[in-house]
C-alpha atoms as a PDB file:
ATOM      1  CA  UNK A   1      21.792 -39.800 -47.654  1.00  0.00           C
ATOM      2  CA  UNK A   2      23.224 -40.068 -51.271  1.00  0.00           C
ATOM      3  CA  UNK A   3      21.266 -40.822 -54.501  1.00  0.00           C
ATOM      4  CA  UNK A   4      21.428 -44.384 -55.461  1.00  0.00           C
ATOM      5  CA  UNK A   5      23.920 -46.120 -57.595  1.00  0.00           C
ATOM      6  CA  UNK A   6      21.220 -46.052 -61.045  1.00  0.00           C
ATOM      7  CA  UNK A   7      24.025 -48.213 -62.836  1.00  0.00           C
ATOM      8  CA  UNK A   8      25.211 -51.752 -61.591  1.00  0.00           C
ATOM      9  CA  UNK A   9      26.651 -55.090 -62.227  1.00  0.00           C
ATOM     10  CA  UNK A  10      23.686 -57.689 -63.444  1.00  0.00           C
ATOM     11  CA  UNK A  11      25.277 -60.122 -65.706  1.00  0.00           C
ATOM     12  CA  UNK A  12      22.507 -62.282 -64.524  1.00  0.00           C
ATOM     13  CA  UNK A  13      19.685 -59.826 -66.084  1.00  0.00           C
ATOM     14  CA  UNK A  14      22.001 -59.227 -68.893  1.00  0.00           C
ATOM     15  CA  UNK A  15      19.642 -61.130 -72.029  1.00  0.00           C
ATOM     16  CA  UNK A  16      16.744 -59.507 -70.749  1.00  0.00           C
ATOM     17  CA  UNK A  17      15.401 -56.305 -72.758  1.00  0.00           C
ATOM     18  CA  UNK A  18      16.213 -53.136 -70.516  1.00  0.00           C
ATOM     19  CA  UNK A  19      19.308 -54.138 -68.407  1.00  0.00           C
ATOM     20  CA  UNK A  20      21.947 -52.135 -68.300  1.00  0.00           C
ATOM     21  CA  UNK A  21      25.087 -54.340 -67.275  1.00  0.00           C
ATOM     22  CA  UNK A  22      27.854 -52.562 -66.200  1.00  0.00           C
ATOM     23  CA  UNK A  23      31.523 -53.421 -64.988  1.00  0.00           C
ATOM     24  CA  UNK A  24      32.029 -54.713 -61.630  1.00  0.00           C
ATOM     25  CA  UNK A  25      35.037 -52.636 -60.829  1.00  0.00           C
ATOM     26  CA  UNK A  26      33.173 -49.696 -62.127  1.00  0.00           C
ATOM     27  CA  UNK A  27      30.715 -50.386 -58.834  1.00  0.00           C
ATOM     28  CA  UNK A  28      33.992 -50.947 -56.863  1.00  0.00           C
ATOM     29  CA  UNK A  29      35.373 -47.913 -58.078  1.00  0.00           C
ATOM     30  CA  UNK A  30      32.802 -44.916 -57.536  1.00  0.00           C
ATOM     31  CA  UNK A  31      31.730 -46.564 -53.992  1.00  0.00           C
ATOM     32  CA  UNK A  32      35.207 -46.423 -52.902  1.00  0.00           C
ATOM     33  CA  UNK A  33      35.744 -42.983 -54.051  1.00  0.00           C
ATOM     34  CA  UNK A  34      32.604 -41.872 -52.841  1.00  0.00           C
ATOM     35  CA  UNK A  35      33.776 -43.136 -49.818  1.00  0.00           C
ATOM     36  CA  UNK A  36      37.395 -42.154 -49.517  1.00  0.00           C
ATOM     37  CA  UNK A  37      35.618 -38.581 -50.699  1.00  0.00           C
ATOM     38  CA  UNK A  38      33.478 -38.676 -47.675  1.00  0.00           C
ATOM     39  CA  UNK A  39      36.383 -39.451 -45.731  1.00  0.00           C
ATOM     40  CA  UNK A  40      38.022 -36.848 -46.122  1.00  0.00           C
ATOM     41  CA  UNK A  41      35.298 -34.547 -45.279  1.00  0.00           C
ATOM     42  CA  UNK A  42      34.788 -35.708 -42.138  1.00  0.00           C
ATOM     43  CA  UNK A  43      32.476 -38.717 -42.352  1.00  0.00           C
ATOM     44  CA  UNK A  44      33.580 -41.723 -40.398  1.00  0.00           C
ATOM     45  CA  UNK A  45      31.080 -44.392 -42.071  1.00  0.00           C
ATOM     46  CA  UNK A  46      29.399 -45.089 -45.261  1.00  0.00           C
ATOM     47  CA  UNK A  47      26.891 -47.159 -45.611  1.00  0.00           C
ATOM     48  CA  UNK A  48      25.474 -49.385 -48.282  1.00  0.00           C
ATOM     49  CA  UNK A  49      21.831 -50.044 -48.409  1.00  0.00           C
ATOM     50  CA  UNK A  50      21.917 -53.057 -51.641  1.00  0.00           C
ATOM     51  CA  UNK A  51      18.790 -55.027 -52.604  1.00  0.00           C
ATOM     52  CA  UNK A  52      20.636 -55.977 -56.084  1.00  0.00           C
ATOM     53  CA  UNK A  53      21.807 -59.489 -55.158  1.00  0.00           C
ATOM     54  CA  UNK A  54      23.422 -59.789 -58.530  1.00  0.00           C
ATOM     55  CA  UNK A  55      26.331 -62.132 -57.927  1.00  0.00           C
ATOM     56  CA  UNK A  56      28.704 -59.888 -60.040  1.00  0.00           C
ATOM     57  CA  UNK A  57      27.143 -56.796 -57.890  1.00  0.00           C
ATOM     58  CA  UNK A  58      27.668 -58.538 -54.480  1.00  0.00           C
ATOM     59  CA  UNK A  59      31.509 -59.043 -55.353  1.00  0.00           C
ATOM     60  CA  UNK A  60      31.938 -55.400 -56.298  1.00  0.00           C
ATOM     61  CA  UNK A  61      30.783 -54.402 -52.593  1.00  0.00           C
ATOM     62  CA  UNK A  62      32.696 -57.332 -50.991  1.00  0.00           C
ATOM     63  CA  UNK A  63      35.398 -55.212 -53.363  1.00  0.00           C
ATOM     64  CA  UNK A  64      35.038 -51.777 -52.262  1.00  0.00           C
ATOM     65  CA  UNK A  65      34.484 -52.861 -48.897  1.00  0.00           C
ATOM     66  CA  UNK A  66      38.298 -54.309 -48.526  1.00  0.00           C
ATOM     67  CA  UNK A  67      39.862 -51.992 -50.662  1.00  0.00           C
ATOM     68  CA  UNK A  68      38.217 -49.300 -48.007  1.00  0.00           C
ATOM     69  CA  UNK A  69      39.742 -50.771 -45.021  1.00  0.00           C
ATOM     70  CA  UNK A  70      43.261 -51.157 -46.681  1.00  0.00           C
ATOM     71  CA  UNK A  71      42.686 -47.538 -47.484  1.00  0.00           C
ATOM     72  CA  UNK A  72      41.592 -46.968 -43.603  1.00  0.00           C
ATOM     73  CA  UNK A  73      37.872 -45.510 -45.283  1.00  0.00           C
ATOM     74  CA  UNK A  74      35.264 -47.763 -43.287  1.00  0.00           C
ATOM     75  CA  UNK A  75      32.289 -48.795 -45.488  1.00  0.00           C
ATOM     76  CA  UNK A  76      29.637 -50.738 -43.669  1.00  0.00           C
ATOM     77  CA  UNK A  77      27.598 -53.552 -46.135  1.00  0.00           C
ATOM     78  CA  UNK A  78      25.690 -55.944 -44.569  1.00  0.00           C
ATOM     79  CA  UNK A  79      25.797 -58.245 -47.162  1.00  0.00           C
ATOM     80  CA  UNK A  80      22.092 -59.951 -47.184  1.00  0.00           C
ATOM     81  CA  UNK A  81      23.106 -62.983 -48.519  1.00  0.00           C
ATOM     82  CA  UNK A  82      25.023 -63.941 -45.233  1.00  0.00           C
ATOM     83  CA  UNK A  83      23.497 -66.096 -43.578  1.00  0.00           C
ATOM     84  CA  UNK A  84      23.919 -63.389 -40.321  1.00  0.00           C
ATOM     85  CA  UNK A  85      21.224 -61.430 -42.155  1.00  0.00           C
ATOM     86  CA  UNK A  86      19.180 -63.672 -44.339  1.00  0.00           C
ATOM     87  CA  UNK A  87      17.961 -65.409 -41.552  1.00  0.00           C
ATOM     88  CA  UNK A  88      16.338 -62.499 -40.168  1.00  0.00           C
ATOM     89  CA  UNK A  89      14.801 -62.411 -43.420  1.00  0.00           C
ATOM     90  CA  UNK A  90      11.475 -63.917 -45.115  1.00  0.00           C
ATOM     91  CA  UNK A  91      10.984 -67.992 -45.512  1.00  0.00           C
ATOM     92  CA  UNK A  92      11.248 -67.026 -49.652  1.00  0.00           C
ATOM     93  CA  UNK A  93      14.701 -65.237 -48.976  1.00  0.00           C
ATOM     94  CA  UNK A  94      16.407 -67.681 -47.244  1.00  0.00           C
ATOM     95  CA  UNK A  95      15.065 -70.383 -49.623  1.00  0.00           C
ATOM     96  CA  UNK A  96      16.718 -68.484 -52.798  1.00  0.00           C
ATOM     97  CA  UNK A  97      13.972 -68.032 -54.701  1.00  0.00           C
ATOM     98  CA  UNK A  98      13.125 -64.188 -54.645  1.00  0.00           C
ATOM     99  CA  UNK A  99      13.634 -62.720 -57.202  1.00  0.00           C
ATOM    100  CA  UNK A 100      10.540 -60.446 -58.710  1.00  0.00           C
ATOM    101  CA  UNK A 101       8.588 -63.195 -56.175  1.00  0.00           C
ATOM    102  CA  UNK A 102       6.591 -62.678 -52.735  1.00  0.00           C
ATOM    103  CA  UNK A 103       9.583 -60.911 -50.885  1.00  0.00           C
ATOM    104  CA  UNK A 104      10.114 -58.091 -53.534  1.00  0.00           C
ATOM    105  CA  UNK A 105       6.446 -57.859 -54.917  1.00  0.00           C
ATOM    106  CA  UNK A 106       5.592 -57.119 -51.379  1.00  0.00           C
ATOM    107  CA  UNK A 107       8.089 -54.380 -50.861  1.00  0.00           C
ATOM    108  CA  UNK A 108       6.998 -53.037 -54.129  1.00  0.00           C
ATOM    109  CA  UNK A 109       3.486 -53.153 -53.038  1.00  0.00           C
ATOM    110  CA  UNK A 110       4.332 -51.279 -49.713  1.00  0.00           C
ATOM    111  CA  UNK A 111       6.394 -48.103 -51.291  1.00  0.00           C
ATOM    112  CA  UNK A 112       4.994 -47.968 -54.975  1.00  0.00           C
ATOM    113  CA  UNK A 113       1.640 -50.368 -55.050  1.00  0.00           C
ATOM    114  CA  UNK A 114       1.496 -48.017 -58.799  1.00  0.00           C
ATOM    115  CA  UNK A 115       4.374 -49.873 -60.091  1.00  0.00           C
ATOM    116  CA  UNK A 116       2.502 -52.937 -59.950  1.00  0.00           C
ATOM    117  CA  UNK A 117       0.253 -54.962 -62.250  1.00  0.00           C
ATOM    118  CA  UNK A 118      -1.597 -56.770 -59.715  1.00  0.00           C
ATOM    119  CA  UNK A 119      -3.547 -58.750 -62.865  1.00  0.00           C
ATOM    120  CA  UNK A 120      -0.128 -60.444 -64.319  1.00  0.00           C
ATOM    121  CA  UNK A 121       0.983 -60.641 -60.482  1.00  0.00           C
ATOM    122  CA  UNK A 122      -1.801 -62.733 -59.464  1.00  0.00           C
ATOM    123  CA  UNK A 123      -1.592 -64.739 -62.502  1.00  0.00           C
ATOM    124  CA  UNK A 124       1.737 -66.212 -61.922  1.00  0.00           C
ATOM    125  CA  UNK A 125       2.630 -69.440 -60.982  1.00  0.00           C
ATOM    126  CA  UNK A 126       5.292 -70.206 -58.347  1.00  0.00           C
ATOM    127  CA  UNK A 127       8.540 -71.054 -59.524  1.00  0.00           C
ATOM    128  CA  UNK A 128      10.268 -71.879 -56.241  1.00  0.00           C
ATOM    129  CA  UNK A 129      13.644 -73.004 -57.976  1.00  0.00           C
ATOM    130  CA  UNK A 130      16.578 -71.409 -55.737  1.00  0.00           C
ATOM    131  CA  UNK A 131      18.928 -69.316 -57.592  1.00  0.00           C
ATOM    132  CA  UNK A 132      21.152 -69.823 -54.236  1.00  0.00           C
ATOM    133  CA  UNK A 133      21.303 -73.595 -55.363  1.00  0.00           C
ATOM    134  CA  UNK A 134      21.178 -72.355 -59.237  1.00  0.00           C
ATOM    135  CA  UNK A 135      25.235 -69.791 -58.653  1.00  0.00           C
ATOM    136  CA  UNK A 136      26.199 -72.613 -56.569  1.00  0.00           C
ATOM    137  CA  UNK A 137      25.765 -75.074 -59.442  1.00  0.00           C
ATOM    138  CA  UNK A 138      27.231 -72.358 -61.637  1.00  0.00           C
ATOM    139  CA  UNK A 139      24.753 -71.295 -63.637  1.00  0.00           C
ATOM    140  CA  UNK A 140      25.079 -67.480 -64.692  1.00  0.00           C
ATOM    141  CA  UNK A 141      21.428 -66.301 -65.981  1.00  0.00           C
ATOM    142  CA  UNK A 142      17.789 -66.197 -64.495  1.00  0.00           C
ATOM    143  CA  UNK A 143      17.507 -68.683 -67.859  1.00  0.00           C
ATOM    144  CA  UNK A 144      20.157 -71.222 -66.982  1.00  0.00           C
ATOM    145  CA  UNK A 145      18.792 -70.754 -63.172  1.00  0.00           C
ATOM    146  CA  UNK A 146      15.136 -72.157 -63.675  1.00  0.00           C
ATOM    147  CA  UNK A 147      13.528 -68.360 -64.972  1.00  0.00           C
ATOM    148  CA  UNK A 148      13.248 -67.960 -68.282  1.00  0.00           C
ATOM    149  CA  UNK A 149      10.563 -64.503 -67.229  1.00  0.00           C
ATOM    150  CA  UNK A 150      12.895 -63.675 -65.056  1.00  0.00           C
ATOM    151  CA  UNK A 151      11.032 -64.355 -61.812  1.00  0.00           C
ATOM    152  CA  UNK A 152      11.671 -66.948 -59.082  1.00  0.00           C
ATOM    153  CA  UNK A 153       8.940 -67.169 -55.940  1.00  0.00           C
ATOM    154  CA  UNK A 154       5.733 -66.661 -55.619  1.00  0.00           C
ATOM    155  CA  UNK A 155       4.599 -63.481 -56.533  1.00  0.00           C
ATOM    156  CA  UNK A 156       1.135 -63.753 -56.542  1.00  0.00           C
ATOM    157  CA  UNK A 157       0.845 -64.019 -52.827  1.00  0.00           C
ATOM    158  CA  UNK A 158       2.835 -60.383 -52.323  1.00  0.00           C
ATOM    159  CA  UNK A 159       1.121 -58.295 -49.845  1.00  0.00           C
ATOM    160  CA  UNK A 160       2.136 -55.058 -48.859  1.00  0.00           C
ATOM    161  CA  UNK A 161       1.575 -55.697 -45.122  1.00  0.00           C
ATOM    162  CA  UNK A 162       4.611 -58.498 -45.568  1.00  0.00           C
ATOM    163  CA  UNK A 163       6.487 -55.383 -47.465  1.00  0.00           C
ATOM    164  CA  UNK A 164       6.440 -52.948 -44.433  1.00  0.00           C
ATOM    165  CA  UNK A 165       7.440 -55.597 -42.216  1.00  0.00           C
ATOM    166  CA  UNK A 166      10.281 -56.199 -44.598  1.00  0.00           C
ATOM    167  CA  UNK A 167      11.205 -53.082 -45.122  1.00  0.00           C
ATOM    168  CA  UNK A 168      11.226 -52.440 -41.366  1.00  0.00           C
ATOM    169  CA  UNK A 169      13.484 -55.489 -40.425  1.00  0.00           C
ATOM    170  CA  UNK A 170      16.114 -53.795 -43.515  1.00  0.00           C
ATOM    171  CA  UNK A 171      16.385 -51.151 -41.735  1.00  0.00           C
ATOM    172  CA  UNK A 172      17.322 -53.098 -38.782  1.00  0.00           C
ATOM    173  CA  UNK A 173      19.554 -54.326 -40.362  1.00  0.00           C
ATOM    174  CA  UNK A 174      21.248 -51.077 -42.001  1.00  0.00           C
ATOM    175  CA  UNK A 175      21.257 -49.587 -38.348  1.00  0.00           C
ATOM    176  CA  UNK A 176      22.621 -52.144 -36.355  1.00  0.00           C
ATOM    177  CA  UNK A 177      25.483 -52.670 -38.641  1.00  0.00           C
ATOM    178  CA  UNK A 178      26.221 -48.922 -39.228  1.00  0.00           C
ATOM    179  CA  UNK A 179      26.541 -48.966 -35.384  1.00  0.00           C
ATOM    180  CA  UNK A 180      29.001 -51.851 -35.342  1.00  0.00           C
ATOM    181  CA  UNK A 181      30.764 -49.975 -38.482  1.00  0.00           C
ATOM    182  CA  UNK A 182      30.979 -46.785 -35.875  1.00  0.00           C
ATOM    183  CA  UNK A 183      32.140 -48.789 -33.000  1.00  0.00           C
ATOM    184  CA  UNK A 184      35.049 -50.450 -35.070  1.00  0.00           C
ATOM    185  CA  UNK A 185      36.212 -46.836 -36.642  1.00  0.00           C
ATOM    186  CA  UNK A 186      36.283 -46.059 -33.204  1.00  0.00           C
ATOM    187  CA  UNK A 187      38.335 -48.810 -31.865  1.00  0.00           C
END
């Protein structure tokens, strides 16, 4: 298990105080190399474990992902916003509108209930505008998109029971398509 990538893609974030937007190709870059370095010590597989649905983020794995295979390095991503995976997924994530809402806040609540101010949590109305619908339509910030705090959902009905069960089904996910990544390095 590596550290996480602290540095991303999140154009989306961008006006907000505190994100750090980096280049997609930087993402593409170091997960390919860590890859390819992997490689060539002997692991098969890497595996991507991404919660940052950026749109600019999500093409940077899509990225390293192909430029891995032409390089004959297999890196496994189940992308979560395929429909293969979404649907496995809570009612809020498949309708779009999750971001800082009930399917985060409640996998917040599960690993790190201290990172959460449960008084502004509970105090915040729904916003259940779909920033699926909001890229399609081509907007490019949580401000264009319907969020002008930055939150889509409904976060005040985050539980931490509905987090572990989350979290659990993710790493269903993870392991089911690390052992299709494993079966078609072998192949």
């Amino acid at each position: 298990m590596l550290p996480p990538l602290a540095f991303a893609p999140a154009p989306f974030a961008s006006a907000f105080a505190g994100t750090v937007h980096t280049p997609a190709d930087a993402t593409t870059m170091i997960v390919g190399g860590v890859a390819g370095s992997l490689r060539a010590h002997g692991v098969d597989v890497t595996a991507i474990a991404n919660a940052h649905l950026d749109p600019a983020n999500v093409s940077a794995l899509r990225t390293a992902v192909a430029a891995g295979k032409e390089a004959g390095v297999t890196i496994v991503f189940p992308d979560l916003t395929r429909r293969r995976w979404a649907e496995r997924l809570t009612d809020e994530f498949r309708s779009g509108a999750c971001h800082a809402g009930r399917y985060e806040g409640s996998i917040v609540l599960a690993e790190r209930p201290d990172l959460v101010r449960r008084d502004v949590m509970t105090a915040l109305a729904a916003n259940p505008r779909s920033l699926v619908d909001a890229i399609q339509r081509g907007d490019t910030t949580f401000a264009a998109a319907g969020g002008a705090d930055a939150y889509f959902g409904f976060p005040s009905e985050a539980t931490a029971e509905e987090g572990r069960a989350i979290i659990e089904t993710l790493g269903m996910i993870l392991e089911e398509s690390v052992i299709e990544g494993i079966r078609c390095y072998k192949a």
